[in-house]
C-alpha atoms as a PDB file:
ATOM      1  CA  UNK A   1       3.719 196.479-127.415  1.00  0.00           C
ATOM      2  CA  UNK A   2       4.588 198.902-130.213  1.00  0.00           C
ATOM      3  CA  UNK A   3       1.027 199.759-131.201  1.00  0.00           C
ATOM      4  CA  UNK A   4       0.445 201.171-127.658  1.00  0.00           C
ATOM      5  CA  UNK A   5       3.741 203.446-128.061  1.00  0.00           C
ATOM      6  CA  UNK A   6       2.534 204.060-131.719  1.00  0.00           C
ATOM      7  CA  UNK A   7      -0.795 204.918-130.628  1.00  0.00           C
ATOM      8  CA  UNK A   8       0.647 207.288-127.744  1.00  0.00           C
ATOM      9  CA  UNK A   9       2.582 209.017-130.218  1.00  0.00           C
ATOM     10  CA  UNK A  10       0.266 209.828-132.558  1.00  0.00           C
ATOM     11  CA  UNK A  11      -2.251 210.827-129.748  1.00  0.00           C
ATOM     12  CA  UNK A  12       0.161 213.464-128.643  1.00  0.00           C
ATOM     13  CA  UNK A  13       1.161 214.660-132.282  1.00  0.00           C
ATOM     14  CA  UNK A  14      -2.295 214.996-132.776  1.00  0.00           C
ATOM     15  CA  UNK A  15      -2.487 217.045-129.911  1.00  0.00           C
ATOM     16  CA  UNK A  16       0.492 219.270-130.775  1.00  0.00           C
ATOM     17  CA  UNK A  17      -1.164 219.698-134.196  1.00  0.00           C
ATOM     18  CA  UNK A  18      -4.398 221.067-132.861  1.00  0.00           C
ATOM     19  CA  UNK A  19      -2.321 223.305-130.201  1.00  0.00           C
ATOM     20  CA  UNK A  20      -0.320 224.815-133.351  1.00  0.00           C
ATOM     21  CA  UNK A  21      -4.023 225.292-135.476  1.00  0.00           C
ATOM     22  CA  UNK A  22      -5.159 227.357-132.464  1.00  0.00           C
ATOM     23  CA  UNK A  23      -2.446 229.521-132.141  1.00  0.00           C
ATOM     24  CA  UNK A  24      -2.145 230.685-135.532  1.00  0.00           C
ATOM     25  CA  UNK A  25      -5.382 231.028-135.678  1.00  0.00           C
ATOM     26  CA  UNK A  26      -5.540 232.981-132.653  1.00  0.00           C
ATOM     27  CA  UNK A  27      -2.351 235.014-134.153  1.00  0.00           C
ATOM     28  CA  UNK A  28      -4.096 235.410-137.583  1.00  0.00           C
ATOM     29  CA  UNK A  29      -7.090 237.059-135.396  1.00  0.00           C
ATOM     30  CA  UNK A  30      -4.500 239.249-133.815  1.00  0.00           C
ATOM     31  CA  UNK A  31      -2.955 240.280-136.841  1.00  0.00           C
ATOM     32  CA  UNK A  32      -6.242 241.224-138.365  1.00  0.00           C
ATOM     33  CA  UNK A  33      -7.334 243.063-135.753  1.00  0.00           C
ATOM     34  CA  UNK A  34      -4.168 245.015-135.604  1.00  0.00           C
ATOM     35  CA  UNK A  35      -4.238 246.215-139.326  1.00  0.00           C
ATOM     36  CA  UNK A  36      -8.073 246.791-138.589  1.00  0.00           C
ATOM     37  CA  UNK A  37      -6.579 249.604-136.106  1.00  0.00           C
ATOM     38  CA  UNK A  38      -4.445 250.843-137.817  1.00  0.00           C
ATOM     39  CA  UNK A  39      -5.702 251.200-141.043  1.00  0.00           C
ATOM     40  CA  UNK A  40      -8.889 253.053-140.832  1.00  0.00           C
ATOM     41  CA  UNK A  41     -11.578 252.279-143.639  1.00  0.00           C
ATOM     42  CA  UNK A  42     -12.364 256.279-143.227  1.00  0.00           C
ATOM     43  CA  UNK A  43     -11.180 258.940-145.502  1.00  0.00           C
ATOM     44  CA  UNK A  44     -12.946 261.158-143.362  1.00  0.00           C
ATOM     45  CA  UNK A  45     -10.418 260.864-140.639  1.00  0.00           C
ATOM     46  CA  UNK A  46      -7.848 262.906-142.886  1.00  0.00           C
ATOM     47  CA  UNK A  47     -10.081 265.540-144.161  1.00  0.00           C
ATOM     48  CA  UNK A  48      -9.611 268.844-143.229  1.00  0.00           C
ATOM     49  CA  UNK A  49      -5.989 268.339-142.842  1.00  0.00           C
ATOM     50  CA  UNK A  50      -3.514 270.845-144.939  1.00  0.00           C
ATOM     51  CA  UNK A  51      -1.142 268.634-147.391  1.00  0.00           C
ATOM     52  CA  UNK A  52      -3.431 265.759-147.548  1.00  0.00           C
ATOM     53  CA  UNK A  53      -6.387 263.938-149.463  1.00  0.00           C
ATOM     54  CA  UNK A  54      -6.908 264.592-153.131  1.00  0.00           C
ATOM     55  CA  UNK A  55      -6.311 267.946-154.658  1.00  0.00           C
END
């Protein structure tokens, strides 16, 4: 009798295991795309602009 109930619980905490996994990995993607936004590779984009890049 216990192995079914021990087998049922593990099933499911193997299932809430893999549901956690895929979110942060889905929030890690998030996250990376957010900095991607909002921190431009280009120095270009601030050229041109009084008070900033090198002097």
């Amino acid at each position: 009798m216990t192995d079914r109930w021990d087998g049922e619980r593990d099933r499911r905490e193997d299932d809430d295991a893999e549901r956690r996994r895929e979110e942060d990995e889905r929030r890690s993607d998030e996250l990376r795309e957010a900095w991607r936004r909002n921190h431009p590779s280009r120095p270009e984009e601030d050229e041109g602009r009084p008070g900033r890049g090198r002097t």
